[in-house]
PDB file of N, CA and C in Angstrom:
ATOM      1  N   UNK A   1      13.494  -7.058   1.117  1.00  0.00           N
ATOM      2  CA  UNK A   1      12.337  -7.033   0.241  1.00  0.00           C
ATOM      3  C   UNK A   1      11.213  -6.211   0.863  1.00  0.00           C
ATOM      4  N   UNK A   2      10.950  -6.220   2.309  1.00  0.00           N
ATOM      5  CA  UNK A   2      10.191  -5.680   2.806  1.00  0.00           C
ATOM      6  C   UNK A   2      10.417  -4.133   3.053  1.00  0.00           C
ATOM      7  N   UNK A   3      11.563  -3.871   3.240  1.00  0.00           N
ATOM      8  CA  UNK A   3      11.973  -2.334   3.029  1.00  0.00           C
ATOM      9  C   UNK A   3      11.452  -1.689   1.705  1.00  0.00           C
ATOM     10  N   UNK A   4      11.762  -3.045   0.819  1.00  0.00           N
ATOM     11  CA  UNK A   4      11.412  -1.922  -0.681  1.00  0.00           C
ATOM     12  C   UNK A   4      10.072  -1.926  -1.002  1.00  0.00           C
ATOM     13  N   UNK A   5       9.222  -2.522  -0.566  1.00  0.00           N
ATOM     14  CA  UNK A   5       8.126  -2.863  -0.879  1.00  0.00           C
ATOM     15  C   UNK A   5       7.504  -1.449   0.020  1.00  0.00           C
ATOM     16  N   UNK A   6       7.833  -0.890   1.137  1.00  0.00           N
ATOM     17  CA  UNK A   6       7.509  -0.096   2.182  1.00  0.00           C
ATOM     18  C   UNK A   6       7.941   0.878   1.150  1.00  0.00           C
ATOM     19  N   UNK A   7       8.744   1.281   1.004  1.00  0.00           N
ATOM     20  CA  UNK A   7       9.347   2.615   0.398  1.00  0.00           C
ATOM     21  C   UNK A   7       8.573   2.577  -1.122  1.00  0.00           C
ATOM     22  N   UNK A   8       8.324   1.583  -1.654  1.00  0.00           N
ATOM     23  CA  UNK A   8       7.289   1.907  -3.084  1.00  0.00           C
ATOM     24  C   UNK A   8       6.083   2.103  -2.501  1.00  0.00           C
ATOM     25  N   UNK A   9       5.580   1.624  -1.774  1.00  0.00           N
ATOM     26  CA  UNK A   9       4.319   2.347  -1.074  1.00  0.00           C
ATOM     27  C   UNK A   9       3.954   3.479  -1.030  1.00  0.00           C
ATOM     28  N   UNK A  10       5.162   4.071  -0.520  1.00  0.00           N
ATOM     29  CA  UNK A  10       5.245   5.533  -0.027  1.00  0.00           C
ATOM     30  C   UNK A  10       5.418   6.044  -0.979  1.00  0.00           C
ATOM     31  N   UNK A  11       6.460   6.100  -2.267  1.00  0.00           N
ATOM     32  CA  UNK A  11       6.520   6.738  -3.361  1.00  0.00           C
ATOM     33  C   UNK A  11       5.132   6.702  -4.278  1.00  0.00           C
ATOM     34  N   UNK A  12       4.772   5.493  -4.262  1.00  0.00           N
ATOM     35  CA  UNK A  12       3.504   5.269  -4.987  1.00  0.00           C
ATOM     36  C   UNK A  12       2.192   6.093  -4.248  1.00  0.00           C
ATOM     37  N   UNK A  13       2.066   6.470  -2.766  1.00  0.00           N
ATOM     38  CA  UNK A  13       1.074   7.481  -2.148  1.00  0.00           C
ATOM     39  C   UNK A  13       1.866   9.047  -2.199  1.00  0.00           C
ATOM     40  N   UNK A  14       2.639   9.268  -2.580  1.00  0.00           N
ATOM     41  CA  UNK A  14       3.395  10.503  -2.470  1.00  0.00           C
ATOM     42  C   UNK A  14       3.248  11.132  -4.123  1.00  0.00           C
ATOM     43  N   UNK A  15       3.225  10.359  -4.943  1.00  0.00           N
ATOM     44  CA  UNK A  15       2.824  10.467  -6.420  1.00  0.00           C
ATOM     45  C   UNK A  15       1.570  10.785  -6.694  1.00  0.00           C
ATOM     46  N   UNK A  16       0.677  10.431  -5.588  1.00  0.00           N
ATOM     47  CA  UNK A  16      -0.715  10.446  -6.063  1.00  0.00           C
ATOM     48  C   UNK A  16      -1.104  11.877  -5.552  1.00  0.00           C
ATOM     49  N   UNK A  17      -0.367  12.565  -5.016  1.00  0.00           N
ATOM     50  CA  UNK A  17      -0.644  13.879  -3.784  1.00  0.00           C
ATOM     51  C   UNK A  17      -1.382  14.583  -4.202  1.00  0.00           C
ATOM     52  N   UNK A  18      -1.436  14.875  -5.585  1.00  0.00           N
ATOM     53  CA  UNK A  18      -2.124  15.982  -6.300  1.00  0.00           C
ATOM     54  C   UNK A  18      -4.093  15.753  -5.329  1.00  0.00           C
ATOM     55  N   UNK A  19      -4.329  14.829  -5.145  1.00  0.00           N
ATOM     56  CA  UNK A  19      -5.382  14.238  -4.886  1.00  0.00           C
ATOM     57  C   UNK A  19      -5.951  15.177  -3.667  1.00  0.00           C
ATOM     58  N   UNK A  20      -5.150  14.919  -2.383  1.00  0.00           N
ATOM     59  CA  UNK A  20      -5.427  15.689  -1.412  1.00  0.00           C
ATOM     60  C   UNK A  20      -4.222  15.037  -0.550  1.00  0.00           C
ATOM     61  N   UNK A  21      -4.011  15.912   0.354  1.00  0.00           N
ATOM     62  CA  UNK A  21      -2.636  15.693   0.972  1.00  0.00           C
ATOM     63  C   UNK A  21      -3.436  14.889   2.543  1.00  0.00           C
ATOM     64  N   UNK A  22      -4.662  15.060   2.659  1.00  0.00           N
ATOM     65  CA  UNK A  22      -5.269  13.961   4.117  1.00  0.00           C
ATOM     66  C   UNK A  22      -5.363  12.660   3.456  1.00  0.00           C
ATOM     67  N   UNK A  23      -6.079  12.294   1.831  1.00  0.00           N
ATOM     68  CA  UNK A  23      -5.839  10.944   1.052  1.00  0.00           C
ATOM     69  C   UNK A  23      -4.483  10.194   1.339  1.00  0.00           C
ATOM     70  N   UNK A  24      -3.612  11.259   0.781  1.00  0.00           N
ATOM     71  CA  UNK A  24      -2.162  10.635   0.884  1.00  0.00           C
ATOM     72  C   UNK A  24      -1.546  10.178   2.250  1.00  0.00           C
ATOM     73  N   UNK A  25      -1.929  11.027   3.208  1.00  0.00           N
ATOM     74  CA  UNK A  25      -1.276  11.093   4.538  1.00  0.00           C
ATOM     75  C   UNK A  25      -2.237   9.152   5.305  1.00  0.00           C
ATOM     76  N   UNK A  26      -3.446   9.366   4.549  1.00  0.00           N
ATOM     77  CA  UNK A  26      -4.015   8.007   4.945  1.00  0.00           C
ATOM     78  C   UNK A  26      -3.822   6.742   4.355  1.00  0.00           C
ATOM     79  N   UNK A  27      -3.300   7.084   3.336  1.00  0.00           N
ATOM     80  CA  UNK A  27      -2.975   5.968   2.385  1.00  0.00           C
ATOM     81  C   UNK A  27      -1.142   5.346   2.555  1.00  0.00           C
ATOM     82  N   UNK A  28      -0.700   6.541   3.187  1.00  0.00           N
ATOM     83  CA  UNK A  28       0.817   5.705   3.598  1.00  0.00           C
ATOM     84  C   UNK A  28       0.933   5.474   4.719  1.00  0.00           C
ATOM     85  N   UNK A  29      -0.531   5.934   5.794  1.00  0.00           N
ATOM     86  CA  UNK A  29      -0.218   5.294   6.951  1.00  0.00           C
ATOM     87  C   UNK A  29      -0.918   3.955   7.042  1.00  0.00           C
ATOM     88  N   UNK A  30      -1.844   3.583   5.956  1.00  0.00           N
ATOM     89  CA  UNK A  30      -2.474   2.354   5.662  1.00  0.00           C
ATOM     90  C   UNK A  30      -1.737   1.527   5.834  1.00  0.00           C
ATOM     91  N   UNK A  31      -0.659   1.525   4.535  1.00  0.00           N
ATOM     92  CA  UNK A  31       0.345   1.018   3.958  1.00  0.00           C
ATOM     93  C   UNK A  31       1.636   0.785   4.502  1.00  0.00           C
ATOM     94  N   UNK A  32       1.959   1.314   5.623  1.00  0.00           N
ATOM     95  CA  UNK A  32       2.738   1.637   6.695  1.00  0.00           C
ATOM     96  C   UNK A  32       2.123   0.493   7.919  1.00  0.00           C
ATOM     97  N   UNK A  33       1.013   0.506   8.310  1.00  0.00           N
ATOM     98  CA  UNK A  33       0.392  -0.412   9.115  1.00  0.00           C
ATOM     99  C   UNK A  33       0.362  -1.466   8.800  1.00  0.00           C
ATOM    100  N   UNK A  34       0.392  -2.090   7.413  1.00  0.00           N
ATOM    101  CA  UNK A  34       0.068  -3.474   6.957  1.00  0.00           C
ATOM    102  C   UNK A  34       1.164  -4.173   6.775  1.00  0.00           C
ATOM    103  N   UNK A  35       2.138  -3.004   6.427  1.00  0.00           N
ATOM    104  CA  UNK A  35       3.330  -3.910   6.266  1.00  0.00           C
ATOM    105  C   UNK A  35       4.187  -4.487   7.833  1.00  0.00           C
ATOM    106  N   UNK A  36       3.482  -3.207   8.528  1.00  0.00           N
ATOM    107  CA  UNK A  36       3.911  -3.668  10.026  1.00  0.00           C
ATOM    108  C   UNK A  36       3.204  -4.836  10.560  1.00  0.00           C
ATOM    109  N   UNK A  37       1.797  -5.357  10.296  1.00  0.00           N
ATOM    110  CA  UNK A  37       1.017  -5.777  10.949  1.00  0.00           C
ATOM    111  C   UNK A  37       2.101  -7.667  10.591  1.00  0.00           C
ATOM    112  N   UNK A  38       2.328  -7.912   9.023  1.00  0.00           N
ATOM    113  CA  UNK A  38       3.324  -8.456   7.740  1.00  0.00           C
ATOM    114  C   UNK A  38       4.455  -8.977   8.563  1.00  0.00           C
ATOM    115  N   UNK A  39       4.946  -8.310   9.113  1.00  0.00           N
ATOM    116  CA  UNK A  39       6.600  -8.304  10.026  1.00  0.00           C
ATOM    117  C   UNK A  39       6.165  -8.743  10.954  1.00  0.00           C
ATOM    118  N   UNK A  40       4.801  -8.431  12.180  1.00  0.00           N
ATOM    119  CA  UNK A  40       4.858  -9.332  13.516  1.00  0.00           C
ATOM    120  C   UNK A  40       4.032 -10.198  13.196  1.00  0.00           C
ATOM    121  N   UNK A  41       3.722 -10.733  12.088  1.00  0.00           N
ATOM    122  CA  UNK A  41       2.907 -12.312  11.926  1.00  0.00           C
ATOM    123  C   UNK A  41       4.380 -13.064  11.649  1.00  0.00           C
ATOM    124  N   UNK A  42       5.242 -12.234  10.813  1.00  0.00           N
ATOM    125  CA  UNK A  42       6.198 -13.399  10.599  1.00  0.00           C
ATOM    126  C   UNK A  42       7.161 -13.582  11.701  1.00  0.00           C
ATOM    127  N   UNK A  43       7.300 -12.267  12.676  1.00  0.00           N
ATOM    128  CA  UNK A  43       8.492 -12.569  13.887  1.00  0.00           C
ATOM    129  C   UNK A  43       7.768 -13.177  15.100  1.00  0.00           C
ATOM    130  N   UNK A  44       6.324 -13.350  14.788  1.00  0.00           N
ATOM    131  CA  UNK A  44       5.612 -14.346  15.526  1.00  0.00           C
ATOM    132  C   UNK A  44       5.512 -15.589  15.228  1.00  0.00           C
ATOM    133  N   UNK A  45       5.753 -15.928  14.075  1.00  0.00           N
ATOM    134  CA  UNK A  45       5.466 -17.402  13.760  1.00  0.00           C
ATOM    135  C   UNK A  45       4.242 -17.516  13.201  1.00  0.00           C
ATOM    136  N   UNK A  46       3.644 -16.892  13.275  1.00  0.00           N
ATOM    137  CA  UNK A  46       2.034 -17.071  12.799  1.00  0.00           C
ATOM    138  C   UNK A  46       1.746 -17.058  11.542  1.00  0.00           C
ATOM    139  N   UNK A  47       2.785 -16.239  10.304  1.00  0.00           N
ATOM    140  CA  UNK A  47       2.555 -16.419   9.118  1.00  0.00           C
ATOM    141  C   UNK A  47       3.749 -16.871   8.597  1.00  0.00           C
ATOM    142  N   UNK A  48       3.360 -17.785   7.932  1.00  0.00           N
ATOM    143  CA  UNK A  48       4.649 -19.108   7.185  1.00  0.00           C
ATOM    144  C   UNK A  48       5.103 -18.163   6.066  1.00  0.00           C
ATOM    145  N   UNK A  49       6.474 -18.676   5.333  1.00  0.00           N
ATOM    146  CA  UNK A  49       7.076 -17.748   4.119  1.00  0.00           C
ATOM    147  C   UNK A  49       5.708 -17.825   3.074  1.00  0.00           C
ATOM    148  N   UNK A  50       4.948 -19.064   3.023  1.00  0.00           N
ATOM    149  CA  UNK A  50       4.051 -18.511   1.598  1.00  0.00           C
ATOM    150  C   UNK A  50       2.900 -17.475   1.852  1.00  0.00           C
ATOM    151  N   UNK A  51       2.452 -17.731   3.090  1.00  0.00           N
ATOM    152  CA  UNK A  51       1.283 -16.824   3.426  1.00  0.00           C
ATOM    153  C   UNK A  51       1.883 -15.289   3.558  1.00  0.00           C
ATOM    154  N   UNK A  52       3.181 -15.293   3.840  1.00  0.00           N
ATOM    155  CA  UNK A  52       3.902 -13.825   3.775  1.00  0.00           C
ATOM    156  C   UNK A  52       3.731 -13.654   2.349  1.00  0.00           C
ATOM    157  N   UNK A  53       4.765 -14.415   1.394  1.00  0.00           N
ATOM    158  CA  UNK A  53       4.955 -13.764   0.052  1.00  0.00           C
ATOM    159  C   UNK A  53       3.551 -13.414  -0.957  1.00  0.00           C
ATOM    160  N   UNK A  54       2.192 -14.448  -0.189  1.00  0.00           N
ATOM    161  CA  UNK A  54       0.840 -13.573  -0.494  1.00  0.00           C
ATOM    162  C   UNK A  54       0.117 -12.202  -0.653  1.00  0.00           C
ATOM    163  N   UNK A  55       0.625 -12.225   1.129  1.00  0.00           N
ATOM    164  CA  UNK A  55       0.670 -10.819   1.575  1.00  0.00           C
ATOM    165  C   UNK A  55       1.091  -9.773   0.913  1.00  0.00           C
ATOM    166  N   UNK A  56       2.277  -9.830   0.605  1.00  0.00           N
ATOM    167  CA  UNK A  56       3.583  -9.143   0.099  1.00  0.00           C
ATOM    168  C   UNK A  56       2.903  -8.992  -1.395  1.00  0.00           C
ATOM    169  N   UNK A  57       3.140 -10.069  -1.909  1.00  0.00           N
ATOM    170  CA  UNK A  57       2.019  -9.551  -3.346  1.00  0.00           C
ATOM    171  C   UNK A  57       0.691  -8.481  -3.882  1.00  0.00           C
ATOM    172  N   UNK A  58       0.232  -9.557  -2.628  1.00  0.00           N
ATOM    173  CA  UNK A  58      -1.230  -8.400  -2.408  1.00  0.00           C
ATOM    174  C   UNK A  58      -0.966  -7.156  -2.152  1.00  0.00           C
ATOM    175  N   UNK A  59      -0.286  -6.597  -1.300  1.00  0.00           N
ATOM    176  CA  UNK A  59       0.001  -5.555  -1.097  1.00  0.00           C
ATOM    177  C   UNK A  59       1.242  -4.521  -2.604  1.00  0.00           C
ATOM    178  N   UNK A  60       1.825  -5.318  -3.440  1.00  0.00           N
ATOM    179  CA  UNK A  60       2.617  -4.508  -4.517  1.00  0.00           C
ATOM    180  C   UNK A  60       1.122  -4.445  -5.799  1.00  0.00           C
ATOM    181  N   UNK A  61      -0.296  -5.430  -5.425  1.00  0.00           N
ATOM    182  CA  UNK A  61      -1.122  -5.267  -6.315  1.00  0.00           C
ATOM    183  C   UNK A  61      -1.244  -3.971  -5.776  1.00  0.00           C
ATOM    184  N   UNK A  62      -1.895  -4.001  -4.480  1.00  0.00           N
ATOM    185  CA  UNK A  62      -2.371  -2.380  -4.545  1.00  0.00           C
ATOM    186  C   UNK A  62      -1.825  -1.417  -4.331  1.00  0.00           C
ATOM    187  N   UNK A  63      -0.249  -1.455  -4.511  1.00  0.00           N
ATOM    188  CA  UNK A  63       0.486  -0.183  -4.536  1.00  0.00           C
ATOM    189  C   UNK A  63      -0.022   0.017  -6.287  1.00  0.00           C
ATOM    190  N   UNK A  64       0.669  -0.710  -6.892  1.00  0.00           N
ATOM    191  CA  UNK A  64       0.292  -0.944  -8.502  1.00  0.00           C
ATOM    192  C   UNK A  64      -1.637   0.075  -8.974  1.00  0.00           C
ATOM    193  N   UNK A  65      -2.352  -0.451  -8.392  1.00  0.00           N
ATOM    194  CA  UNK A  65      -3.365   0.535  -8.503  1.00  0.00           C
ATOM    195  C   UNK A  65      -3.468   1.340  -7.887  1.00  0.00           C
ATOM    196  N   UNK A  66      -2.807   2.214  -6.688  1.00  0.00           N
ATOM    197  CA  UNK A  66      -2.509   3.448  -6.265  1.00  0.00           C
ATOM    198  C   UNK A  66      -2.096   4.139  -7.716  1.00  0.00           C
ATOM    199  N   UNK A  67      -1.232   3.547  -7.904  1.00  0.00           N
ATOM    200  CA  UNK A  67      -0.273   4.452  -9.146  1.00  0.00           C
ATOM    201  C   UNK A  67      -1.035   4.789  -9.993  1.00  0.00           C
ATOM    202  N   UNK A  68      -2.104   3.641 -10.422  1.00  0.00           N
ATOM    203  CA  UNK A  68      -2.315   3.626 -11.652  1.00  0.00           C
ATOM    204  C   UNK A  68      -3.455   4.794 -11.318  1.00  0.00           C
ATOM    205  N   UNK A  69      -4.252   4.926 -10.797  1.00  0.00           N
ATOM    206  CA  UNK A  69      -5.752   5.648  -9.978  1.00  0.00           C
ATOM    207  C   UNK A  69      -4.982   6.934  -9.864  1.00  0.00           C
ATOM    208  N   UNK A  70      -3.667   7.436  -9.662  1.00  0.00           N
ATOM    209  CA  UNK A  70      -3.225   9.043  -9.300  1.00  0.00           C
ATOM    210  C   UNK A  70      -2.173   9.506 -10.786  1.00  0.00           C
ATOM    211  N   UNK A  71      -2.564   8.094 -11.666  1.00  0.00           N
ATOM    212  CA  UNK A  71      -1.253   8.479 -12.701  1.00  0.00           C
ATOM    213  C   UNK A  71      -2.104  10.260 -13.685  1.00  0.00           C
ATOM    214  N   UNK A  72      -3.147  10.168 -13.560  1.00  0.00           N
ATOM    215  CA  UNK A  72      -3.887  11.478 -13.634  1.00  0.00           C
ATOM    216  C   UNK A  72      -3.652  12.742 -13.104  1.00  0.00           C
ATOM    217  N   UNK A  73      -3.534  12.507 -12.437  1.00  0.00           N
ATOM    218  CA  UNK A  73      -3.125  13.768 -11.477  1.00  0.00           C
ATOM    219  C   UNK A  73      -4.443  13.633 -10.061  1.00  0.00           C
ATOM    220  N   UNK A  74      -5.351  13.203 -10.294  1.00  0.00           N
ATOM    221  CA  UNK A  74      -6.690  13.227  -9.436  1.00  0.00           C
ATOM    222  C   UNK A  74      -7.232  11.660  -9.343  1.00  0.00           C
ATOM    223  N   UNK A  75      -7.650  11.728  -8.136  1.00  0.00           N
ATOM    224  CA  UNK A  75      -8.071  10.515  -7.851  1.00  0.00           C
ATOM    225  C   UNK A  75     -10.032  10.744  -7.582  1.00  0.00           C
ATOM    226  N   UNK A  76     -10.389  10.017  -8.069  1.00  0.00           N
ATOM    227  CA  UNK A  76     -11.881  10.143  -8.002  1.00  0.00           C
ATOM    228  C   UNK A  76     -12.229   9.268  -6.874  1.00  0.00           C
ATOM    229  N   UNK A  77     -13.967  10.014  -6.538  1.00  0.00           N
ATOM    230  CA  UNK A  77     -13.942   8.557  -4.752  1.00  0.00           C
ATOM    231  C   UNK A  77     -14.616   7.722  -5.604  1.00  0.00           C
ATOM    232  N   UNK A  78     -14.880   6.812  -6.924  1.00  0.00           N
ATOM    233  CA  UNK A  78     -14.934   5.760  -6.985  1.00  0.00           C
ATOM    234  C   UNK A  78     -13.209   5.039  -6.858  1.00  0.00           C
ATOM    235  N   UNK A  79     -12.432   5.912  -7.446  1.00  0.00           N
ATOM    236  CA  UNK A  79     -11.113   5.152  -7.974  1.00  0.00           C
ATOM    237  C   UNK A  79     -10.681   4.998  -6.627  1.00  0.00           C
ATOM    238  N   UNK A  80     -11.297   5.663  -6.115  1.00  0.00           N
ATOM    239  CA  UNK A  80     -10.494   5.492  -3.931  1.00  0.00           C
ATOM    240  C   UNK A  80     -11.238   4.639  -3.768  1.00  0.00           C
ATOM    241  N   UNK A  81     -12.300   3.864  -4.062  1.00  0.00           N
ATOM    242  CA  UNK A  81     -13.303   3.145  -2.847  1.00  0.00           C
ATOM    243  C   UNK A  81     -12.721   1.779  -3.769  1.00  0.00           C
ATOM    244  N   UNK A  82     -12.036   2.030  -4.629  1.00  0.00           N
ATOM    245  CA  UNK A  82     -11.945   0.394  -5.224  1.00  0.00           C
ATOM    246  C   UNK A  82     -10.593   0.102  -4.316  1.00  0.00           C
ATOM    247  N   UNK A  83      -9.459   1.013  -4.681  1.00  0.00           N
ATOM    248  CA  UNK A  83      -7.978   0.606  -3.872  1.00  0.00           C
ATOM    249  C   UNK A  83      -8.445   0.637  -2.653  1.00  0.00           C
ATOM    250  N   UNK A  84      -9.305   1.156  -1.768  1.00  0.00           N
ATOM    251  CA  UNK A  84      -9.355   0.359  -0.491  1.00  0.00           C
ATOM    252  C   UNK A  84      -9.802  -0.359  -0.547  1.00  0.00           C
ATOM    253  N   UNK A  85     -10.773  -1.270  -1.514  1.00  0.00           N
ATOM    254  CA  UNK A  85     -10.862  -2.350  -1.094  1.00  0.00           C
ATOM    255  C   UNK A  85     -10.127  -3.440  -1.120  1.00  0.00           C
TER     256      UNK A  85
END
Protein backbone atom coordinates (compact mmCIF):
# COMPACT_ATOMS: atom_id res chain seq x y z
CA UNK A 1 0.00 0.00 0.00
CA UNK A 2 2.78 2.16 0.79
CA UNK A 3 4.61 1.60 -2.49
CA UNK A 4 1.48 2.70 -4.28
CA UNK A 5 0.69 5.47 -2.43
CA UNK A 6 4.65 6.62 -3.13
CA UNK A 7 4.40 6.04 -6.80
CA UNK A 8 0.88 8.13 -7.04
CA UNK A 9 2.71 10.81 -5.45
CA UNK A 10 5.14 10.90 -7.93
CA UNK A 11 2.81 10.52 -10.86
CA UNK A 12 0.53 13.03 -9.31
CA UNK A 13 3.93 15.71 -9.00
CA UNK A 14 5.16 14.60 -12.45
CA UNK A 15 1.60 15.59 -13.98
CA UNK A 16 1.73 18.85 -12.55
CA UNK A 17 5.32 19.67 -14.38
CA UNK A 18 3.98 22.06 -16.70
CA UNK A 19 4.26 24.35 -13.48
CA UNK A 20 8.00 24.47 -13.11
CA UNK A 21 10.27 21.58 -13.04
CA UNK A 22 12.13 23.08 -9.28
CA UNK A 23 8.00 22.95 -7.97
CA UNK A 24 7.90 19.44 -9.09
CA UNK A 25 11.40 18.33 -8.16
CA UNK A 26 10.20 19.79 -4.47
CA UNK A 27 7.05 18.44 -4.30
CA UNK A 28 8.21 14.66 -4.89
CA UNK A 29 10.94 15.09 -2.69
CA UNK A 30 8.33 16.36 -0.05
CA UNK A 31 6.35 13.48 -0.71
CA UNK A 32 9.19 11.13 -0.85
CA UNK A 33 10.28 12.33 2.75
CA UNK A 34 6.94 11.86 4.42
CA UNK A 35 6.30 8.75 3.31
CA UNK A 36 9.78 7.84 4.58
CA UNK A 37 9.48 9.72 7.75
CA UNK A 38 5.52 7.04 7.71
CA UNK A 39 7.80 3.76 7.44
CA UNK A 40 10.33 4.62 10.46
CA UNK A 41 7.45 5.63 12.89
CA UNK A 42 5.95 2.35 12.03
CA UNK A 43 9.37 0.09 11.99
CA UNK A 44 9.86 1.99 15.21
CA UNK A 45 6.88 1.30 16.98
CA UNK A 46 6.00 4.73 17.50
CA UNK A 47 3.06 4.90 15.14
CA UNK A 48 0.22 2.27 15.75
CA UNK A 49 -1.75 0.83 12.40
CA UNK A 50 -4.49 3.69 12.98
CA UNK A 51 -2.25 6.63 13.39
CA UNK A 52 -0.42 5.16 10.15
CA UNK A 53 -3.64 4.64 8.07
CA UNK A 54 -4.26 8.61 9.13
CA UNK A 55 -1.17 9.45 7.84
CA UNK A 56 -1.56 7.47 4.78
CA UNK A 57 -4.88 9.21 4.13
CA UNK A 58 -3.70 12.52 4.75
CA UNK A 59 -1.16 12.17 2.56
CA UNK A 60 -3.58 10.49 -0.75
CA UNK A 61 -5.72 13.94 0.40
CA UNK A 62 -2.89 15.87 -0.74
CA UNK A 63 -1.73 13.95 -3.56
CA UNK A 64 -5.60 14.34 -4.63
CA UNK A 65 -5.12 18.26 -4.55
CA UNK A 66 -1.76 18.18 -6.25
CA UNK A 67 -3.73 16.77 -9.15
CA UNK A 68 -6.44 18.70 -8.86
CA UNK A 69 -4.21 22.39 -8.56
CA UNK A 70 -1.92 21.10 -11.95
CA UNK A 71 -5.09 19.47 -13.70
CA UNK A 72 -4.69 23.06 -15.64
CA UNK A 73 -1.68 22.86 -16.84
CA UNK A 74 -0.31 25.77 -14.22
CA UNK A 75 -0.22 25.95 -10.79
CA UNK A 76 -0.73 29.40 -9.20
CA UNK A 77 1.32 30.40 -5.72
CA UNK A 78 -1.99 30.64 -4.06
CA UNK A 79 -2.95 26.99 -5.36
CA UNK A 80 0.83 26.05 -4.06
CA UNK A 81 0.57 27.75 -0.65
CA UNK A 82 -2.73 25.83 0.07
CA UNK A 83 -1.22 22.04 -0.91
CA UNK A 84 1.59 22.84 1.29
CA UNK A 85 -0.27 23.40 3.78
Amino acid sequence: MRTRILVASILVALASFGASAQTTADTVQRDVNQQTRIEQGVKSGELTKRETGKLEAGQVRVDHAEAATGSDGRISKNEQARVQR
